[in-house]
Protein backbone atom coordinates (compact mmCIF):
# COMPACT_ATOMS: atom_id res chain seq x y z
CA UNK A 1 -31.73 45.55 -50.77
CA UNK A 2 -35.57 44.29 -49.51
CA UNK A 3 -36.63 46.41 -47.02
CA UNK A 4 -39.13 44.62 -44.52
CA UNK A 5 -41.62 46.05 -41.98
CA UNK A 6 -41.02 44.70 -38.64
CA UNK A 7 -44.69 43.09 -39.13
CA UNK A 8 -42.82 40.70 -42.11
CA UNK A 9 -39.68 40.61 -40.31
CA UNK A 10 -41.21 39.15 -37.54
CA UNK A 11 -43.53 36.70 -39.69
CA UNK A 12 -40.41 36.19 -41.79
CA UNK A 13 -38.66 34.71 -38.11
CA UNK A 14 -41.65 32.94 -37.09
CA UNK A 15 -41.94 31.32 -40.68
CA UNK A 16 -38.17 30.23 -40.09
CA UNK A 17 -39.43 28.64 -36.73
CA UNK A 18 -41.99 26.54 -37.50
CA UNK A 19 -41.00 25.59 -41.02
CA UNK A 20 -37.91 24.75 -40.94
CA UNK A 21 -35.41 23.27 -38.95
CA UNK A 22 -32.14 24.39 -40.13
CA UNK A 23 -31.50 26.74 -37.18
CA UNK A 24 -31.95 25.96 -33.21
CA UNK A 25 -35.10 27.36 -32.90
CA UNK A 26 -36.71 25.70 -35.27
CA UNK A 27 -34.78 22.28 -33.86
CA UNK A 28 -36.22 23.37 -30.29
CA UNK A 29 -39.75 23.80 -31.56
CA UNK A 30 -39.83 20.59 -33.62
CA UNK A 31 -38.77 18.79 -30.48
CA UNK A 32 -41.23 20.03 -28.31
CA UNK A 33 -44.01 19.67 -30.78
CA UNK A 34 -43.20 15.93 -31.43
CA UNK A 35 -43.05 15.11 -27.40
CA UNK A 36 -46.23 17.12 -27.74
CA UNK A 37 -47.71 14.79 -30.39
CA UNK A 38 -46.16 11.46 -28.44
CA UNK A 39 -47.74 12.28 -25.04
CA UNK A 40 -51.06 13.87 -26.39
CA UNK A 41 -51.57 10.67 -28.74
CA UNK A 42 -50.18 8.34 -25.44
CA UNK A 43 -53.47 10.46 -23.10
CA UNK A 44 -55.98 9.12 -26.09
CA UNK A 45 -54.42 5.16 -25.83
CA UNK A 46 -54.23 5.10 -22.58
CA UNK A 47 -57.89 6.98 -22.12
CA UNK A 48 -59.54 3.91 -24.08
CA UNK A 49 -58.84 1.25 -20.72
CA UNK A 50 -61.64 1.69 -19.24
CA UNK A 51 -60.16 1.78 -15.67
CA UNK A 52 -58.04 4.75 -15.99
CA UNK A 53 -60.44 6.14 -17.68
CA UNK A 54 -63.30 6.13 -15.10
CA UNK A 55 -60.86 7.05 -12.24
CA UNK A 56 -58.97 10.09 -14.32
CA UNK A 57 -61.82 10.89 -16.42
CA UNK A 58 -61.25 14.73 -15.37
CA UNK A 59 -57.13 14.59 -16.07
CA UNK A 60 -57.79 12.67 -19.59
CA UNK A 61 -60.64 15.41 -20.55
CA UNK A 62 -57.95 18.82 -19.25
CA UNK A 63 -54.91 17.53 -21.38
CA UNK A 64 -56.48 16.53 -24.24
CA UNK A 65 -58.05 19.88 -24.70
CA UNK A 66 -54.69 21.50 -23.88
CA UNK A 67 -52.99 19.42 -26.63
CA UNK A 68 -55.94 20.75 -28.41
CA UNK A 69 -55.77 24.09 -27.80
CA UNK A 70 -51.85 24.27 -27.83
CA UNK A 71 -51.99 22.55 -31.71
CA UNK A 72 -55.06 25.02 -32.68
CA UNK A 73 -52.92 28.09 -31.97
CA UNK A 74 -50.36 26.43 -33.63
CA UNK A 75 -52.38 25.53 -36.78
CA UNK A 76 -53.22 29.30 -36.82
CA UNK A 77 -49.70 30.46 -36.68
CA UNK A 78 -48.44 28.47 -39.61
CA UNK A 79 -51.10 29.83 -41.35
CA UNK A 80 -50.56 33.37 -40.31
CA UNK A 81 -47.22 33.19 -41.49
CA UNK A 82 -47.08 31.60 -44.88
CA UNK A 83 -47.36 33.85 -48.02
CA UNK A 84 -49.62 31.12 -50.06
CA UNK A 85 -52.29 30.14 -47.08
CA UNK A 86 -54.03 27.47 -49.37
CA UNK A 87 -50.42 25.89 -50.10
CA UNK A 88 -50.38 24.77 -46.76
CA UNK A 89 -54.21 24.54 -45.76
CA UNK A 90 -54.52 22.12 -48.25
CA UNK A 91 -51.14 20.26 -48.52
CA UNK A 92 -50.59 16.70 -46.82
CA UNK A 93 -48.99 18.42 -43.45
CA UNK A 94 -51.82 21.09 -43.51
CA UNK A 95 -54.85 18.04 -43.62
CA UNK A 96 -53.20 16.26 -41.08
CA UNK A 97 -52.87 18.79 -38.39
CA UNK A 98 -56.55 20.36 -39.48
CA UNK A 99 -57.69 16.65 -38.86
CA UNK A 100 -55.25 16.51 -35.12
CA UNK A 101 -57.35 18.82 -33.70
CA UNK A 102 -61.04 18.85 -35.60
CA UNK A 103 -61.94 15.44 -33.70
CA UNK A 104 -61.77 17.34 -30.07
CA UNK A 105 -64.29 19.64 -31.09
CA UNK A 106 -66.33 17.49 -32.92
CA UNK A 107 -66.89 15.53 -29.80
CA UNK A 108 -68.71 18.17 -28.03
CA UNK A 109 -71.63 17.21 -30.42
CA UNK A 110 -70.97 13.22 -31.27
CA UNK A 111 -69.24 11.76 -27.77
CA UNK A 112 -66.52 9.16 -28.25
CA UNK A 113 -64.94 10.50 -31.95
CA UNK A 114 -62.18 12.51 -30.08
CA UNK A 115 -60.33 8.87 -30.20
CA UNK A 116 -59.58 9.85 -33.54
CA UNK A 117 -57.11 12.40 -31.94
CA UNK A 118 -54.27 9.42 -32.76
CA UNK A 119 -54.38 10.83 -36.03
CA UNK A 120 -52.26 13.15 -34.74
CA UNK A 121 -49.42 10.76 -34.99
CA UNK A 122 -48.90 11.22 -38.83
CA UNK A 123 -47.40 14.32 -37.83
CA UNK A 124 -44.52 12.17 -36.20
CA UNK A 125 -43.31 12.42 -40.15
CA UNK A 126 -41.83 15.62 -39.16
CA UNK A 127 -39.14 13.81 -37.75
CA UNK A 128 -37.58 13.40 -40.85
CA UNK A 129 -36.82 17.32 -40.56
CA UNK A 130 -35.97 17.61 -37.06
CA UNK A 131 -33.17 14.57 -37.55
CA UNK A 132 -32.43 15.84 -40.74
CA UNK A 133 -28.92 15.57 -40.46
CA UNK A 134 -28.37 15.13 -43.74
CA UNK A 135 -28.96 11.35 -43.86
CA UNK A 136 -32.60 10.68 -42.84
CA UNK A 137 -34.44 13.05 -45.03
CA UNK A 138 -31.75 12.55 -47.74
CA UNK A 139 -33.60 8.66 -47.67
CA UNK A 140 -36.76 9.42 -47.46
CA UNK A 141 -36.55 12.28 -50.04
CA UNK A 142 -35.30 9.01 -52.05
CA UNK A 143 -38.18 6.96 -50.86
CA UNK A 144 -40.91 9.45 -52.23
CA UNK A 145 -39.74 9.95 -55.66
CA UNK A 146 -38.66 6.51 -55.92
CA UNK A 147 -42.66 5.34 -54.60
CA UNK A 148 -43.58 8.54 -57.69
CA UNK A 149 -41.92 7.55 -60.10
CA UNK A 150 -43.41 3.54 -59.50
CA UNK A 151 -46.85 4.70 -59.38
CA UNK A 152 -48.02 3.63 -63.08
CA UNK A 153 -46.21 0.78 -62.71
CA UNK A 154 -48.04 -0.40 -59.45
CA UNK A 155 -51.24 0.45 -60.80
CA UNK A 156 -51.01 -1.55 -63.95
CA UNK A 157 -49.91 -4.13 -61.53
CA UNK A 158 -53.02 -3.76 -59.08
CA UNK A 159 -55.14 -3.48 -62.00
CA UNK A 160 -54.17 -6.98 -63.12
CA UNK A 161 -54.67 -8.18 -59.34
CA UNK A 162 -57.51 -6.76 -59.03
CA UNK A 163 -58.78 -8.67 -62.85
CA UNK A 164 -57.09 -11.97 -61.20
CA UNK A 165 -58.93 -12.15 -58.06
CA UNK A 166 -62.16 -11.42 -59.45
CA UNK A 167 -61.29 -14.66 -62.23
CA UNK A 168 -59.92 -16.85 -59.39
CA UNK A 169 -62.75 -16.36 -57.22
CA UNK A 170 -65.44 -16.91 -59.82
CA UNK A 171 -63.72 -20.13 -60.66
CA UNK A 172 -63.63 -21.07 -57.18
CA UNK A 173 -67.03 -20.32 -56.88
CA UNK A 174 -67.60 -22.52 -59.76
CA UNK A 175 -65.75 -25.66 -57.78
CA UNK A 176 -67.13 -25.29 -54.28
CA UNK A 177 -70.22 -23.21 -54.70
CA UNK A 178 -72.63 -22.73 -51.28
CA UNK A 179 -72.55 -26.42 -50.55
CA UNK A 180 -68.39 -26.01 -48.78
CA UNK A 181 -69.19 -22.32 -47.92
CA UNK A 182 -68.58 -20.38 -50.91
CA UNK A 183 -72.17 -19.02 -51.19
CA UNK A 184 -71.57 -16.36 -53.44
CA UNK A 185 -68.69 -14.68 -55.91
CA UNK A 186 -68.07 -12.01 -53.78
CA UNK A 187 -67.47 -14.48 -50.77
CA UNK A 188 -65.09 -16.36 -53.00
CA UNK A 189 -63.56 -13.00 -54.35
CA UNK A 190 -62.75 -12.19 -50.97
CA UNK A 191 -61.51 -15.87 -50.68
CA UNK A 192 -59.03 -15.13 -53.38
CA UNK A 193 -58.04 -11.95 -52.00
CA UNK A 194 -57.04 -13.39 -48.83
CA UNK A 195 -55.05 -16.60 -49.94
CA UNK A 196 -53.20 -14.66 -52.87
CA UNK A 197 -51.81 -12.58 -50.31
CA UNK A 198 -51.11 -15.58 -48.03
CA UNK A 199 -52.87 -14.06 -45.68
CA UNK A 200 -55.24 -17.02 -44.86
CA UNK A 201 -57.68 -16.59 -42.09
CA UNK A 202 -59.23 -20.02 -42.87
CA UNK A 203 -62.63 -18.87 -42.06
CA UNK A 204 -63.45 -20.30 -45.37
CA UNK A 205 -61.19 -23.18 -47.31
CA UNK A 206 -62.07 -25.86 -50.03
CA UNK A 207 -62.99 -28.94 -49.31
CA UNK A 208 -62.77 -31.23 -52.77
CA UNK A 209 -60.01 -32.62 -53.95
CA UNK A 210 -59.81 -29.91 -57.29
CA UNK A 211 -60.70 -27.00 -54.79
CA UNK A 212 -57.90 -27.13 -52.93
CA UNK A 213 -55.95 -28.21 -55.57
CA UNK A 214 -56.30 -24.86 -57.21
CA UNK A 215 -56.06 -23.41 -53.79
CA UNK A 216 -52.42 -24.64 -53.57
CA UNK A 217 -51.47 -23.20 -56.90
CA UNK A 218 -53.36 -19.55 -55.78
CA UNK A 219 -51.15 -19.71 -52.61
CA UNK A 220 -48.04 -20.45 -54.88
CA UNK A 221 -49.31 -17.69 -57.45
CA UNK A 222 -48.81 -15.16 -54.49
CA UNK A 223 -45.74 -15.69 -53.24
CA UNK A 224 -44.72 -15.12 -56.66
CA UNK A 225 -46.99 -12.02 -56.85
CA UNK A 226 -45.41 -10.77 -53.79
CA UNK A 227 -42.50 -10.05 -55.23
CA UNK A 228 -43.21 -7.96 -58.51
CA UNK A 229 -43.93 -4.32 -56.78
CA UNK A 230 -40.64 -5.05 -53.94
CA UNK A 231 -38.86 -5.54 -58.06
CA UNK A 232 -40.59 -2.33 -58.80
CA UNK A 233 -39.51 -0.33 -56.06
CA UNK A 234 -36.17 -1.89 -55.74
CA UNK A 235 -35.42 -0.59 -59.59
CA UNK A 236 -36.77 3.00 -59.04
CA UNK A 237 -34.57 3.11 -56.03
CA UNK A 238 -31.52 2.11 -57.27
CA UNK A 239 -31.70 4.68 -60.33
CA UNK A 240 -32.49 7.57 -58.13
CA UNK A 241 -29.96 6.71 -55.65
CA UNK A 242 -26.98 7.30 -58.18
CA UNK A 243 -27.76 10.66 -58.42
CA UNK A 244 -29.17 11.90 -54.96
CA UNK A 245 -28.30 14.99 -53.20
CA UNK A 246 -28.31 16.08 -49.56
CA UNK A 247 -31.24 18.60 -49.50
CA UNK A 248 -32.13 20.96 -46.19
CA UNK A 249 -35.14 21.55 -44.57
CA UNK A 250 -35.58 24.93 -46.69
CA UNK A 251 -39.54 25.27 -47.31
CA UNK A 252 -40.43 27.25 -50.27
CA UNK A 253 -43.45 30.05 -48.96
CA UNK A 254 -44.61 29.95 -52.44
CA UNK A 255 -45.42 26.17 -53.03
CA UNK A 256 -44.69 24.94 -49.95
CA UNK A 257 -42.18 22.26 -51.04
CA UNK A 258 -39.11 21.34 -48.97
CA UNK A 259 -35.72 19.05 -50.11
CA UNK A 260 -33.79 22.09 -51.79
CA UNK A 261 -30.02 22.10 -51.99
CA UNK A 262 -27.96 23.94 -48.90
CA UNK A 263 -26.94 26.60 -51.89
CA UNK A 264 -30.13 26.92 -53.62
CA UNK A 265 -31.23 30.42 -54.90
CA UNK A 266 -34.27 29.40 -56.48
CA UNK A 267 -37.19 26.94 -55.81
CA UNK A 268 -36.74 24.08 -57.95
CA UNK A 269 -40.10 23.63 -58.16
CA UNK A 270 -41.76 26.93 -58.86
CA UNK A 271 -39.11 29.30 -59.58
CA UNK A 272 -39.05 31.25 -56.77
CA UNK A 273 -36.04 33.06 -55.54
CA UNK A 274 -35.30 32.59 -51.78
CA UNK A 275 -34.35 36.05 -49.68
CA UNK A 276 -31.64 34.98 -47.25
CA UNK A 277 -31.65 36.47 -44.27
């Protein structure tokens, strides 16, 4: 039997807390810290109309450093707590609530960058935790590895996008030229880019008869396009699927992963044996 100080006991219940979300506490303190999140990221939108924000400059300018100052202590307690303090300094979740609350104090020396504080509503993705009940982080457990195990696949199919534009827009280039707007290659590049996407701003189109004949058959081209990574996915999905589990909330304090099994001993992704309390 581990025996604990009460200094790692109480770390050990704090950990529990504001990790994971298994228990009621840490339900409780996910809840409050998302309404926290919604309304301190709702003070920055609604700070930017400039009405509101010359009548309740004072009120915008008091919450926004108590979101701040509430999500700094916080940022310090996660860190107090963990075992492996560059795990979560420098996983995704420990960027993104270093970057919530760096853009409050960086606006004491460059005015206007504390906007950036809607950053802070990437953190939102903790959601997935708090409703874990069983079937939303179940799917987006599914969703990540599925996105993973694509990646190579998407790449070598940017790749080839990326070699397509850069052909279609030099041939376009070729057709038009400067005379119908298409001054340059990049311009047409960026031509190509946004009618292969059918995006299609029309700030710049072809005017001869062969320009926007190949036009046509670029817009065709990317509806077709469209629909090679959504095959990608849809593959990697449906293989990963058959053979999901419903993982809990569990964090490992080595490596900082979540997703185990509600019987796991181990980490599956380090090794590292769990100590139930």
């Amino acid at each position: 039997m581990i025996e604990f100080s009460e200094n790692e006991k109480l770390k050990r219940k704090i950990y529990k807390i504001i990790f994971e979300a298994d228990t009621p506490a840490g339900k409780l303190f996910d809840v409050v810290l998302i309404w926290s999140i919604l309304l301190s990221v709702a003070l920055v939108v609604v700070e930017s109309v400039h009405e509101y924000h010359e009548k309740y400059q004072i009120f915008f300018i008091a919450g926004e450093w108590l979101f701040t100052i509430l999500f700094t202590l916080e940022y310090i307690l996660r860190i107090y707590v963990i075992r492996r303090k560059t795990a979560y300094i420098f996983s995704f979740f420990g960027v993104v609530d270093l970057m919530a609350i760096l853009p409050t104090y960086i606006s004491l020396l460059f005015p206007g960058t504390h906007y950036l504080m809607v950053i802070r509503i990437l953190r939102l993705m903790r959601v997935f935790r708090v409703f874990k009940l069983s079937g939303y982080l179940t799917e987006a457990t599914i969703l990540r590895k599925a996105l993973l195990a694509s990646s190579r696949k998407i790449l070598v199919f940017l790749s080839s996008i990326a070699v397509l534009v850069v052909v279609i827009g030099a041939i376009m280039y070729v057709i038009e030229g400067p005379e119908y707007g298409f001054k340059d290659i990049p311009t047409s590049i960026y031509w190509a880019v946004v009618t292969l996407t059918t995006v299609g701003y029309g700030d710049i189109s072809p005017q001869t008869g062969v320009g926007q004949f190949f036009a046509s058959v670029v817009m065709v081209l990317g509806y077709a396009i469209i629909a090679v990574p959504t095959g990608i996915m849809t593959v990697e999905l449906s293989a990963i699927q058959r053979k999901k589990s419903i993982p809990t909330t569990k964090v490992c304090p080595e490596c900082m992963q979540e997703g185990h099994d509600g019987d796991a001993k181990f980490c599956k992704y380090c090794g590292h044996k769990f100590i139930n309390d």
